[in-house]
Protein backbone atom coordinates (compact mmCIF):
# COMPACT_ATOMS: atom_id res chain seq x y z
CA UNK A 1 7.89 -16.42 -3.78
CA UNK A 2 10.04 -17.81 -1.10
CA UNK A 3 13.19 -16.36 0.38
CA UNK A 4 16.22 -18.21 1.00
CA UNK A 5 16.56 -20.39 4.24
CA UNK A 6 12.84 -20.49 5.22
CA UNK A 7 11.32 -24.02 7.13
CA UNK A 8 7.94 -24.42 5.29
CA UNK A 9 6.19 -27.14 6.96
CA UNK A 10 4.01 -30.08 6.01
CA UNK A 11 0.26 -29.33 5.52
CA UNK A 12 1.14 -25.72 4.51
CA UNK A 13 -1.02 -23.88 1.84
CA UNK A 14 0.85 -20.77 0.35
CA UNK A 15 -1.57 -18.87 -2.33
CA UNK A 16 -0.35 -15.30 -3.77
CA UNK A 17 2.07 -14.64 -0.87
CA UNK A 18 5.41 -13.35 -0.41
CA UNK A 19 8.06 -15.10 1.80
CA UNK A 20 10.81 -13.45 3.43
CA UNK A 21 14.20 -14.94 3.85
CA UNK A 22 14.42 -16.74 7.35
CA UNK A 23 10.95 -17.58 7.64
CA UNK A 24 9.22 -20.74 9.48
CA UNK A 25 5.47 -21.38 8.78
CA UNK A 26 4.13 -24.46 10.34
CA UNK A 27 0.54 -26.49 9.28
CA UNK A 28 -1.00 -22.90 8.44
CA UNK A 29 -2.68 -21.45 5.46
CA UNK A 30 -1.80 -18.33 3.75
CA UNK A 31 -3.84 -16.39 1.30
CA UNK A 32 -2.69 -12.97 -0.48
CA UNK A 33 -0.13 -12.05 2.46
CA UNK A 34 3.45 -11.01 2.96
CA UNK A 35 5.99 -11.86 4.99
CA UNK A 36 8.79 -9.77 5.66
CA UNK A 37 12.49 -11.69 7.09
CA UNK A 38 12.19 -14.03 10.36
CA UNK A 39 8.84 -14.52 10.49
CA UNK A 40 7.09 -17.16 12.45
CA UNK A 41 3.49 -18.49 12.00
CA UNK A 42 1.84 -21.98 13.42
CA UNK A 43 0.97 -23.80 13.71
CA UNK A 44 -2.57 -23.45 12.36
CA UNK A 45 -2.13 -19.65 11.43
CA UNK A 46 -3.99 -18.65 9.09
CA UNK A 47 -3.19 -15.35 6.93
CA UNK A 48 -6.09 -13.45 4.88
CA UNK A 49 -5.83 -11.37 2.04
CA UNK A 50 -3.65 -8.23 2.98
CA UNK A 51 -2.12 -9.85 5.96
CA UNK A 52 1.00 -7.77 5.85
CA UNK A 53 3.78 -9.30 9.08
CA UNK A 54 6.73 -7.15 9.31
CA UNK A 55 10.51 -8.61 9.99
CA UNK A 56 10.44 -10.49 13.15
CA UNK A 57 6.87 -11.19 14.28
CA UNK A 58 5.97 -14.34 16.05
CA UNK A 59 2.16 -15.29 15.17
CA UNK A 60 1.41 -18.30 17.33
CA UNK A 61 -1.15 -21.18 16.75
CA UNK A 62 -4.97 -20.92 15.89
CA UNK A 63 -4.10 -17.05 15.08
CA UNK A 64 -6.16 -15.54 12.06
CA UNK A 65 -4.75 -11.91 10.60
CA UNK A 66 -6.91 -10.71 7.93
CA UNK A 67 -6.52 -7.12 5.92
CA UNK A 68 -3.66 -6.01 8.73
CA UNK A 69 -0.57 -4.79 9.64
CA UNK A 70 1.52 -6.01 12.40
CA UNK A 71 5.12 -3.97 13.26
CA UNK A 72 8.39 -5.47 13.67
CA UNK A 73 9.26 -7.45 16.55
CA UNK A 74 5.31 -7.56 17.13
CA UNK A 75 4.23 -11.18 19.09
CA UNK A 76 0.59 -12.58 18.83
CA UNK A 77 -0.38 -14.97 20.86
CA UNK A 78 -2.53 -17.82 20.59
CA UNK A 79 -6.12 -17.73 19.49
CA UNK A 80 -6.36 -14.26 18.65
CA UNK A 81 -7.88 -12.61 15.44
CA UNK A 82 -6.58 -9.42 14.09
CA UNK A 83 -8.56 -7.80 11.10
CA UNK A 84 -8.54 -3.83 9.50
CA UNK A 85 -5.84 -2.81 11.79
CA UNK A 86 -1.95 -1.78 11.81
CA UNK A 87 -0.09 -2.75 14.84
CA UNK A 88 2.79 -1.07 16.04
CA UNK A 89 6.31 -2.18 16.77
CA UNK A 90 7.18 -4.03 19.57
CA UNK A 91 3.86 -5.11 20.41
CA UNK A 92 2.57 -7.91 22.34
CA UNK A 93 -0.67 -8.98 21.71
CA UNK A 94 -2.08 -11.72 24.65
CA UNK A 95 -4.05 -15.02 23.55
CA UNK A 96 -7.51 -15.01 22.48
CA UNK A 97 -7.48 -10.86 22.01
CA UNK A 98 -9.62 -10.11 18.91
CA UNK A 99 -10.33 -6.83 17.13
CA UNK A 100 -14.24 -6.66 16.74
CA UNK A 101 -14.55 -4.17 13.38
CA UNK A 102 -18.09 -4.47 11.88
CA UNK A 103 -20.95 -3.10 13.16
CA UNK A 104 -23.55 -4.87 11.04
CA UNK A 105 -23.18 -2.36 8.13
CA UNK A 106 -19.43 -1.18 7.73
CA UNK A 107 -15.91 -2.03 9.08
CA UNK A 108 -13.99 -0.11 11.06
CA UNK A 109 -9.84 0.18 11.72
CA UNK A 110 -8.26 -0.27 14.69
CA UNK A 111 -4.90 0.83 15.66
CA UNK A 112 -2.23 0.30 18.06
CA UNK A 113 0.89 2.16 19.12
CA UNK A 114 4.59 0.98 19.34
CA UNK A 115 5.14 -1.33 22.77
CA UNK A 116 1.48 -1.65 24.00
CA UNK A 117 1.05 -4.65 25.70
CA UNK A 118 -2.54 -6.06 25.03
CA UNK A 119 -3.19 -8.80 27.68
CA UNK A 120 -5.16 -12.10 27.12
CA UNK A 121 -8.72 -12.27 26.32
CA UNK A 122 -8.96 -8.28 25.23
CA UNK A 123 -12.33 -7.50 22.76
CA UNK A 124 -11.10 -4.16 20.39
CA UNK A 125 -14.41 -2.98 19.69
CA UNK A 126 -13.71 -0.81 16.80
CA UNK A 127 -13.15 2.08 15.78
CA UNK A 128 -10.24 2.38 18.44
């Protein structure tokens, strides 16, 4: 499903996701996520199966979110790969930051509070 006044752009693949009204996804693919209103992906974003972005979040390019939660108003920069965590309001996560959750046997969660500011190049080594 997509909501009403969204920009889908060319070389999009949307599989099993939701769309919220006001959304713009550029070149990215999609798989199994949900979008809540004025959401912004890509280009090159790619969404994984329970990607969950609230209202608002900016996702830029090369980004990967996999089995996560990011808050409203949340901004993810470029290059960056979130997976097994929720993510607080307000939060700005820096380019290339990546949340490292298996060990070699299970995965962990990660989570972040409301407003942290995450700068570039930051390794989560879950569980955090």
């Amino acid at each position: 499903m997509i909501g009403e006044g969204c920009v889908i752009g060319p070389n999009t693949i949307l599989r099993d996701t939701r769309v919220g009204d006001g959304c713009k996804v550029l070149a990215s693919v999609l798989e199994g996520a949900l979008l809540e209103e004025n959401v912004e992906i890509g280009p090159f974003g790619h969404l994984r199966k329970g990607a969950h972005l609230a209202q608002g979040v900016h996702m830029g390019n090369f980004g990967e979110v996999k089995n996560a939660y990011l808050g409203p108003g949340t901004r993810m920069g470029h290059f960056s790969y979130i997976g097994d965590a929720t993510i607080g309001e307000g939060v700005n996560i820096g380019a290339g930051t990546i949340t490292c959750n298996y060990d070699g046997k299970q995965k962990h969660h990660t989570e972040i509070g409301e407003r942290a500011f995450i700068g570039s190049d930051t390794m989560l080594v879950a569980p955090v």
